[in-house]
Structures are given as C-alpha cells and as structure tokens.
Protein backbone atom coordinates (compact mmCIF):
# COMPACT_ATOMS: atom_id res chain seq x y z
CA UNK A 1 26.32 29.25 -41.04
CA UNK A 2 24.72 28.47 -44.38
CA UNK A 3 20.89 27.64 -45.03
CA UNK A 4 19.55 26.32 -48.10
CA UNK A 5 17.26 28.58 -50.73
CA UNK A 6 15.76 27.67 -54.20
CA UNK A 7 14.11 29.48 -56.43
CA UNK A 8 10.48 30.39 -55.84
CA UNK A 9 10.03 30.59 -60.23
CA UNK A 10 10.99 27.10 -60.44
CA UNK A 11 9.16 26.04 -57.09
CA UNK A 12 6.08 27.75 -58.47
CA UNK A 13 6.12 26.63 -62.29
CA UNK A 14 7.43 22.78 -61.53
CA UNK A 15 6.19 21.98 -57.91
CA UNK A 16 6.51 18.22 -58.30
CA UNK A 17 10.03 18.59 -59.55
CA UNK A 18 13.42 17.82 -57.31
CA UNK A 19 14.53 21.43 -57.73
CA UNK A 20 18.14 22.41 -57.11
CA UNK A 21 19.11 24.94 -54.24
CA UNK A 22 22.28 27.04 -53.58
CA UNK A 23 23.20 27.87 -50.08
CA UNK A 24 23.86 31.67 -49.01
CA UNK A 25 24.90 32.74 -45.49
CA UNK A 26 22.29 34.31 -43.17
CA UNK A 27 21.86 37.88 -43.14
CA UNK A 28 20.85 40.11 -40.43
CA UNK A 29 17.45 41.60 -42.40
CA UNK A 30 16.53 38.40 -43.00
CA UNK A 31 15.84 38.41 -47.14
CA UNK A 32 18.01 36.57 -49.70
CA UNK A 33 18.13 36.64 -53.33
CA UNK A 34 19.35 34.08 -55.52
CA UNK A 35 19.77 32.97 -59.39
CA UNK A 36 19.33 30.03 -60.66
CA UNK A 37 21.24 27.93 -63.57
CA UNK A 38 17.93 28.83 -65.34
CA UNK A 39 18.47 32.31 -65.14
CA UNK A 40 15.24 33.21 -62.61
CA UNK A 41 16.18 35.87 -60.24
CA UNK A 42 13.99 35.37 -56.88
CA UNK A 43 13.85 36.67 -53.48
CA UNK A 44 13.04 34.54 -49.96
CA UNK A 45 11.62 35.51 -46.51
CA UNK A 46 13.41 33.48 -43.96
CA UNK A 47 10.78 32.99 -41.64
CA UNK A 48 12.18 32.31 -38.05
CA UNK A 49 12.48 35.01 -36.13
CA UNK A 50 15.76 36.99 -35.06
CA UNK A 51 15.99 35.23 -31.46
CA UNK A 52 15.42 31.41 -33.04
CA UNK A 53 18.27 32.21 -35.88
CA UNK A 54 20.43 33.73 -32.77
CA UNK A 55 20.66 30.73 -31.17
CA UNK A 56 20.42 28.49 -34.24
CA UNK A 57 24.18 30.42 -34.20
CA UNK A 58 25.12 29.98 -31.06
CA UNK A 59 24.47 25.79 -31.43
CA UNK A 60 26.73 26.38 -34.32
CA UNK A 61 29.46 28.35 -33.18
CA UNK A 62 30.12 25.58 -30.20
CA UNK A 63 30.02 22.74 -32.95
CA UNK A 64 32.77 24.92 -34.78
CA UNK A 65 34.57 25.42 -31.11
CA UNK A 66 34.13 29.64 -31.26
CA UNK A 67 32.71 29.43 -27.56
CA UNK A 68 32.78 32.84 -26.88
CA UNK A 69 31.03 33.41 -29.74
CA UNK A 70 28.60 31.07 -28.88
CA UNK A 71 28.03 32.69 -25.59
CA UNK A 72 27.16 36.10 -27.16
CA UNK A 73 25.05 34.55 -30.09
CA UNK A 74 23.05 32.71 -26.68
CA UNK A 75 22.38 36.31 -24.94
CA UNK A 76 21.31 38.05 -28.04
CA UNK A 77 18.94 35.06 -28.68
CA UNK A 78 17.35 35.85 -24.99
CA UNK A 79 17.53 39.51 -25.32
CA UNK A 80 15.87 39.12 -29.01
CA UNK A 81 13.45 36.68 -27.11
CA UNK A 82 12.39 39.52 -24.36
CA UNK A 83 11.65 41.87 -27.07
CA UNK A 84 9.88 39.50 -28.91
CA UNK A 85 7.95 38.63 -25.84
CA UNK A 86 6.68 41.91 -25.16
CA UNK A 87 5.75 42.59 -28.59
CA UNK A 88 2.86 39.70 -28.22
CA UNK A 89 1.81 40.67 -25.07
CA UNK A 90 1.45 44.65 -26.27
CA UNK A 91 -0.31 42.91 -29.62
CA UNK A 92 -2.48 40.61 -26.75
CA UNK A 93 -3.49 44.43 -25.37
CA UNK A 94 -4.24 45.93 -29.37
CA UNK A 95 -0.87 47.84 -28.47
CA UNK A 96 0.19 48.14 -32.52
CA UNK A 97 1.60 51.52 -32.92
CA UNK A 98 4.54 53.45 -34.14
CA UNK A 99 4.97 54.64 -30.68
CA UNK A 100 5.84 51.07 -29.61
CA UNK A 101 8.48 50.55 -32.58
CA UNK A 102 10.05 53.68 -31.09
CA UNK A 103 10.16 52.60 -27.79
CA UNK A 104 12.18 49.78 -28.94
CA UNK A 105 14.39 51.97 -31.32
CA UNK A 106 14.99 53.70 -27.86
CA UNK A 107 15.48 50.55 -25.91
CA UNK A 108 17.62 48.62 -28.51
CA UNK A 109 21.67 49.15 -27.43
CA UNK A 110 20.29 49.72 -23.99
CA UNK A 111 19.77 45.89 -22.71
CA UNK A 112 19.76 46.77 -19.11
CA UNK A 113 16.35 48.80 -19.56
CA UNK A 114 15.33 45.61 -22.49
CA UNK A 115 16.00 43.68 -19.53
CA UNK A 116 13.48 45.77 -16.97
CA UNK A 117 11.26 46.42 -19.85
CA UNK A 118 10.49 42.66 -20.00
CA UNK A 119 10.60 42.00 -16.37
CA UNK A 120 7.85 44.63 -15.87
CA UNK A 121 6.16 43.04 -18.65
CA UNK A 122 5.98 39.32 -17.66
CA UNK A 123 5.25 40.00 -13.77
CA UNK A 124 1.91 42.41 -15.01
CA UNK A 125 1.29 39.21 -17.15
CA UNK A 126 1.38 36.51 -15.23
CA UNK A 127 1.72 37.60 -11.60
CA UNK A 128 5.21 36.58 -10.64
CA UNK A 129 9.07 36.85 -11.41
CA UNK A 130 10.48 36.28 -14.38
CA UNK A 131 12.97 34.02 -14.95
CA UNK A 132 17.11 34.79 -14.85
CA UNK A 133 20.10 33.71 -15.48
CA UNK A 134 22.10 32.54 -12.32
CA UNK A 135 24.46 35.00 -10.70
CA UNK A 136 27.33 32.22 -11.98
CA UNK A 137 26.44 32.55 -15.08
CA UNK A 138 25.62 36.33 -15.41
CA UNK A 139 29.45 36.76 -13.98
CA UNK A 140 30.31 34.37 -17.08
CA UNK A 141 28.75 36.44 -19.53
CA UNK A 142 30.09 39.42 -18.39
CA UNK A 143 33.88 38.53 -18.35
CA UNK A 144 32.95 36.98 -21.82
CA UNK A 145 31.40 39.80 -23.38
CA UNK A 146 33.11 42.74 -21.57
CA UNK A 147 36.55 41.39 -20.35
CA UNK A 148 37.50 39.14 -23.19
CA UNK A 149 37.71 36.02 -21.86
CA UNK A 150 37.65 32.76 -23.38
CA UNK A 151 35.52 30.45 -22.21
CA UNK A 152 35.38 26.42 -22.50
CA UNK A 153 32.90 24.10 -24.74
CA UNK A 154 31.76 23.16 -21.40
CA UNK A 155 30.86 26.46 -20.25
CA UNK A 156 29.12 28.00 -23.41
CA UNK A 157 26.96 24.58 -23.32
CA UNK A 158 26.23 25.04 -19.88
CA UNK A 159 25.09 28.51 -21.14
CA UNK A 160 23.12 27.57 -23.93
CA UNK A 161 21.12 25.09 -21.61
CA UNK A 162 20.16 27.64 -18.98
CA UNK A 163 19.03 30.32 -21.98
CA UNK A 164 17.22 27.61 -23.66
CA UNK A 165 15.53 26.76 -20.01
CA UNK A 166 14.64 30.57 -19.24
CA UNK A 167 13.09 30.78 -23.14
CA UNK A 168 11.45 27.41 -23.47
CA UNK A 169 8.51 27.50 -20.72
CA UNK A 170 7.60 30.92 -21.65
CA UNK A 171 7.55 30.16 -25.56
CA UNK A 172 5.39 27.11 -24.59
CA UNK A 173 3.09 29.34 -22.87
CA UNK A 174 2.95 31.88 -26.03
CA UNK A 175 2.24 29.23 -28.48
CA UNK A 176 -1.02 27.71 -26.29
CA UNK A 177 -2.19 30.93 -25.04
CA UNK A 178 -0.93 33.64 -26.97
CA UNK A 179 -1.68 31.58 -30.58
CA UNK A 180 -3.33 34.24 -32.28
CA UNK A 181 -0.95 36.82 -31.63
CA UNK A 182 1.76 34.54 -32.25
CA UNK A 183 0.28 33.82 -35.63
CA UNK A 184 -0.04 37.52 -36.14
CA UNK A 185 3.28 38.53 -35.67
CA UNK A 186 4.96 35.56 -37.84
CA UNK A 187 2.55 37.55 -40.74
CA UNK A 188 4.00 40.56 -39.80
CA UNK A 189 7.13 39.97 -39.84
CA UNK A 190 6.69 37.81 -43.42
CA UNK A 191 5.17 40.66 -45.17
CA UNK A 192 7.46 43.15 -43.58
CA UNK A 193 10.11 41.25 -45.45
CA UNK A 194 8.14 40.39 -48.44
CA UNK A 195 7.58 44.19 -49.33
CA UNK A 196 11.20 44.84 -49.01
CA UNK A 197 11.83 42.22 -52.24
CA UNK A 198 13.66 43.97 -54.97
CA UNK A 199 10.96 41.24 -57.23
CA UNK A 200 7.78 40.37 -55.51
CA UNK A 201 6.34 38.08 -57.92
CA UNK A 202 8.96 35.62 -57.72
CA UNK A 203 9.22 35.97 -53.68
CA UNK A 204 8.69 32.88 -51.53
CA UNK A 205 9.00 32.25 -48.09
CA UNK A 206 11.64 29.72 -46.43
CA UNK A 207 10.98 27.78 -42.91
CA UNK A 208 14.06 26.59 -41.62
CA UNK A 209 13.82 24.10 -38.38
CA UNK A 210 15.89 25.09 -35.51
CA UNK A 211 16.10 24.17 -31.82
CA UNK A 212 13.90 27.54 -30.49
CA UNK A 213 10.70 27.04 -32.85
CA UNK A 214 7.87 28.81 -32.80
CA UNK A 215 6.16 26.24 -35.54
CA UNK A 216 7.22 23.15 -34.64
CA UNK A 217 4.89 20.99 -32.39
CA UNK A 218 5.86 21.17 -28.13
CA UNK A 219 7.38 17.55 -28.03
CA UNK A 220 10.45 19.21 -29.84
CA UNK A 221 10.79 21.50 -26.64
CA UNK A 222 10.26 18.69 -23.93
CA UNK A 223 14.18 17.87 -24.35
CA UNK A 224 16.98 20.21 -22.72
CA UNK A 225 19.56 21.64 -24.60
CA UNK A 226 22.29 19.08 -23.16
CA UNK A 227 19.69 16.84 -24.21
CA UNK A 228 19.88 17.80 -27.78
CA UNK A 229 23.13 18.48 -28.25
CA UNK A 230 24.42 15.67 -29.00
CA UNK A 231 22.46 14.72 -32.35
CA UNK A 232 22.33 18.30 -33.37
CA UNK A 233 26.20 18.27 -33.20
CA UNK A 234 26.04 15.39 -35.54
CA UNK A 235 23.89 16.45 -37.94
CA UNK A 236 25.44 20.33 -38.27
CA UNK A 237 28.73 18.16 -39.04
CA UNK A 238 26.95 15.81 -41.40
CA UNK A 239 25.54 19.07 -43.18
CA UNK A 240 28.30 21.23 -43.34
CA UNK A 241 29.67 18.16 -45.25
CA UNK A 242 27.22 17.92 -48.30
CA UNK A 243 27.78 22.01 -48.36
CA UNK A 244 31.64 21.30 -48.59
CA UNK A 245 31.02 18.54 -51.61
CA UNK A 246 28.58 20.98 -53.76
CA UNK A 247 31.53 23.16 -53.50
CA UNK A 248 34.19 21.37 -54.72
C-alpha cells in the first residue's frame, strides 16, 4: 500500500499550482521524506492514526486476496483502537504522564492485559460492557494468527465488518463527546512526528481519507463495512492503476 506525498517547499512557495507527487509506501513511525524533480528535500506527518492506517491495510490486503493478512491487519487496527481509546479517556481525566506511556510500553506485546486494560476502562466510562468479538470469530482469529490457517475472502470480510462494528459506535461517541481530547491527541501525535523531521522548515502534514476516520464527518460511518466494500474495492483497483502508469 502506497499513499501519495508532495513536497511541502513547492506546496508552500506555489500554493495555487498543480504540484506533482511521488508515492512512497507507509511506514510504521509514520514520517516520510521525499525529493522532488526540483531538488527540495521535505518531510510529511501522515496524520491518521496507527489503528485507521491498520485497517486502511487490512481493506487492502482483501482487495489484493492476502486474507490472512487482512485478518491480522483487522485485529491490530482494534487492538491499536483500545489503546487509543484509553489514551482519551486518561487525557478526559488530565492523566498526561510518562507513567502512562510506560504503562503502555509494559502493556504493548501483552494484548490479553491491552484487552482487560480497555475493558476496565470503557465499563468505568460508560457503565456497561464493552463490546467483543463473537466467540466464532475469536476461534477464527486464533487459528489465523496462531495455527496458520488460511482463511477465505469471505471470512476476512466477515471479520473486517464485525471490527469495524465494535470500533465505529465508540469512535462516534469520542468524536461528539470526547472532541477536545480528540483534537488534542491528533496535535500530539502531529508534533510528536513533526519534531522527529530530519528538516522542519520544509515539514508538512498529509491527511489521507480512510474508512476508520477520526476527521471525516459521521455520515461516512453510518454505512457497514459490507456496505462499503464494494466501491472501496473499486476505487483501490482504479488507484493502484494510475500508480502502475506513473511507473512505467
């Protein structure tokens, strides 16, 4: 998977102008640099989150026909989700410390307790269970991710629809209610990145739309992920097209 940068020089001497781009493939820290035919060297701050990219992959890998992959990419984009989750509702309680950083460092390649940790979490926040995956489909992922198997297209959609109907009702609920922090932590994580840029001055920061959004309005959420399918399965073809014919 592929996503589009330019160069924040050009953007930011000729904004008006139809400005070239070069497409790089996505990196796990989230920060890409680039050079352009005019010899600018820039940096950009993807801005989505690690949970909307996750499944942004797992969309992908079924349109390519890696279903197992797509299964895994699904439950890292829940599991990314849950962490994500209780960040907002620690930053909702002015919980911003190291201390909570290290609690996740501890947490991280332990998602059983990530699991707990966010179960906890959402039933002191709103009073009742949390939502899970079916035992059908936990079974699934486990003879996916621990026993190798293979599963169908069928299957890893069926999968992406019932992590994309755990994740969606609670991100609706975080973008209404939780705004501010939500806000807050999309700056965070932006100038977290931003800092890391080898050249700051020529940094810029790059929304990409996915199906999990955090900025796009709720009527892109009222859909299911069967529902979507479909055209986004389209359009990842159309796209991976035009990438094929700047190529050659």
């Amino acid at each position: 998977m592929k996503i589009p940068i330019l160069c924040a020089q050009c953007v930011r001497e000729n904004p008006k102008d139809k400005h070239s781009y070069s497409f790089a493939y996505l990196r796990d820290d989230g920060l890409y640099s680039s050079n352009c035919s005019k010899g600018h060297i820039s940096s950009t701050v993807l801005q989505q989150e690690k949970f909307e990219i996750l499944f942004e992959i797992g969309a992908n890998a079924i349109v390519d026909g890696y279903y197992r992959e797509a299964i895994s990419a699904f439950l890292a984009s829940m599991e990314g989700f849950q962490e994500y989750y209780i960040k907002v509702i620690c930053l909702r309680h002015n919980i911003i410390s190291d201390a909570l950083d290290e609690t996740f460092r501890k947490l991280k390649n332990l998602s059983e307790r990530q699991l707990g940790a966010f179960a906890i979490t959402f039933l002191l926040e709103n009073a009742k269970v949390p939502p899970f995956l079916s035992e059908d489909l936990t079974n699934l992922r486990n003879k996916v991710i621990h026993r190798g198997r293979i599963p169908l297209r069928e299957e890893a959609i069926k999968f992406g629809d019932a992590i994309y109907s755990i994740i969606v009702p609670i991100l609706r609920r975080l973008k209404s209610e939780y705004k501010t922090e939500v806000e807050k932590m999309t700056r965070f994580h932006i100038n977290e990145l931003a800092a890391k840029a080898p050249n700051r001055i020529n940094t810029a920061t790059l929304y990409y739309p996915t199906i999990l959004s955090l900025s796009q309005t709720d009527s892109s959420l009222d859909k299911t992920f069967n529902e979507i399918f479909p055209e986004f399965e389209k359009r990842a073809i159309s796209y991976t097209s035009r990438q094929t014919s700047r190529s050659s």
